[in-house]
C-alpha atoms as a PDB file:
ATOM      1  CA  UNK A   1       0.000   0.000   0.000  1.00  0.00           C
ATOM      2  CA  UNK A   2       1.250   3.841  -0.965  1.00  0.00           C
ATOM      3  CA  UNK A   3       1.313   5.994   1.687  1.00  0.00           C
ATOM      4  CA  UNK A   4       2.892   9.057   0.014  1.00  0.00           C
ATOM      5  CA  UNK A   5       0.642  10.944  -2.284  1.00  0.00           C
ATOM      6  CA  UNK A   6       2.894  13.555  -3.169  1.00  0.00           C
ATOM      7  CA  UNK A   7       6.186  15.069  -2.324  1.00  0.00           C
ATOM      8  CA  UNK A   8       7.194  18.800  -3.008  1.00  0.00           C
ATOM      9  CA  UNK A   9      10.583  19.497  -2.724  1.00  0.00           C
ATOM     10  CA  UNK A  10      11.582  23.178  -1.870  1.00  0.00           C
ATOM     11  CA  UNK A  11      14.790  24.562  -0.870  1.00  0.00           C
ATOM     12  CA  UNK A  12      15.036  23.731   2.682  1.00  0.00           C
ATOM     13  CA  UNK A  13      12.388  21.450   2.891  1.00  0.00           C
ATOM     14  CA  UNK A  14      10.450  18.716   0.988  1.00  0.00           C
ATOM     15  CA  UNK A  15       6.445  18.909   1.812  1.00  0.00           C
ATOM     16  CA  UNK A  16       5.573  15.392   1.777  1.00  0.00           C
ATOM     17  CA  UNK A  17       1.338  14.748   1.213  1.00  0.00           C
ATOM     18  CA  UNK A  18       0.225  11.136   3.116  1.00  0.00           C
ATOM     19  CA  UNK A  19      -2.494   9.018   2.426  1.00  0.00           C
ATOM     20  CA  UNK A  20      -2.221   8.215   6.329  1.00  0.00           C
ATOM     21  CA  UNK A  21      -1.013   9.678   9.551  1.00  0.00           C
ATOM     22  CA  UNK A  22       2.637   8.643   9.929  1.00  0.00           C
ATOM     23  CA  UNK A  23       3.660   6.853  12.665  1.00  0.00           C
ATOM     24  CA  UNK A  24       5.836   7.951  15.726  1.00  0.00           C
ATOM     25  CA  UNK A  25       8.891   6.093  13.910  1.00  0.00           C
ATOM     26  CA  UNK A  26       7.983   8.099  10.843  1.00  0.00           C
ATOM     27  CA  UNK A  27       8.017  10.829  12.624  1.00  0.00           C
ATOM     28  CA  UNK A  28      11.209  11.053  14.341  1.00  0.00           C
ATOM     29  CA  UNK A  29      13.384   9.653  11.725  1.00  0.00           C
ATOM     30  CA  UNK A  30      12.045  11.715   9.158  1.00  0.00           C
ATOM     31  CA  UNK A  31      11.897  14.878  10.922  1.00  0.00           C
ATOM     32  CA  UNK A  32       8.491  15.283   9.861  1.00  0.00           C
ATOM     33  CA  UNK A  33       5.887  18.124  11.379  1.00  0.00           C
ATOM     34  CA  UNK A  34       2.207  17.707  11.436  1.00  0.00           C
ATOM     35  CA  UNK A  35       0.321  20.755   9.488  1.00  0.00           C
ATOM     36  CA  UNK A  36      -2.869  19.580   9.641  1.00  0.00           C
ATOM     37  CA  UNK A  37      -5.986  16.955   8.110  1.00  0.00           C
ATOM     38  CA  UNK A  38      -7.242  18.198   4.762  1.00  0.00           C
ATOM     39  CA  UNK A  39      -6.497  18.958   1.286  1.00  0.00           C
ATOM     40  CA  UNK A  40      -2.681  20.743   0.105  1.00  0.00           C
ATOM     41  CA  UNK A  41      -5.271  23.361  -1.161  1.00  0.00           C
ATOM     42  CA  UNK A  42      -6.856  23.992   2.411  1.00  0.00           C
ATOM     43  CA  UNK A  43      -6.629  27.482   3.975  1.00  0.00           C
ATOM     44  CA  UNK A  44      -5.802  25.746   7.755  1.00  0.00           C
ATOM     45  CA  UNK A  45      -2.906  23.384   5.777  1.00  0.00           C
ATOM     46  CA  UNK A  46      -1.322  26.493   3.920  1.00  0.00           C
ATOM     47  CA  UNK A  47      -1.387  28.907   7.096  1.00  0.00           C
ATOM     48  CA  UNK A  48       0.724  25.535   8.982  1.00  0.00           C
ATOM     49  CA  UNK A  49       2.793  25.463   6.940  1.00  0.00           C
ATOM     50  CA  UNK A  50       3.557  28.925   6.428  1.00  0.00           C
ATOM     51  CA  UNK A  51       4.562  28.695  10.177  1.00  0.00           C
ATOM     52  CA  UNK A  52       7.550  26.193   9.334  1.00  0.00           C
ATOM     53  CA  UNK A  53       9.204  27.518   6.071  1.00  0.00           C
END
């Protein structure tokens, strides 16, 4: 099963889109920071992530 829908890759970070929530192993080893449940296109999602980059 895919979990990765789609992976944007900017110049610091790479915005990865999941199908699922990751796990806690996921989590640490990736480095990964939760922006949110909803579409890339969502006004809540963009404002999160606005916050990190």
């Amino acid at each position: 099963m895919r979990v990765v829908m789609s992976v944007q890759i900017k110049k610091n970070v790479s915005i990865v889109e999941m199908t699922r929530e990751a796990t806690p192993k996921e989590i640490d080893a990736c480095k990964l920071v939760y922006c949110g449940h909803g579409s890339w296109k969502d006004k809540h999602i963009q404002e999160n992530v606005e916050r990190y980059i």
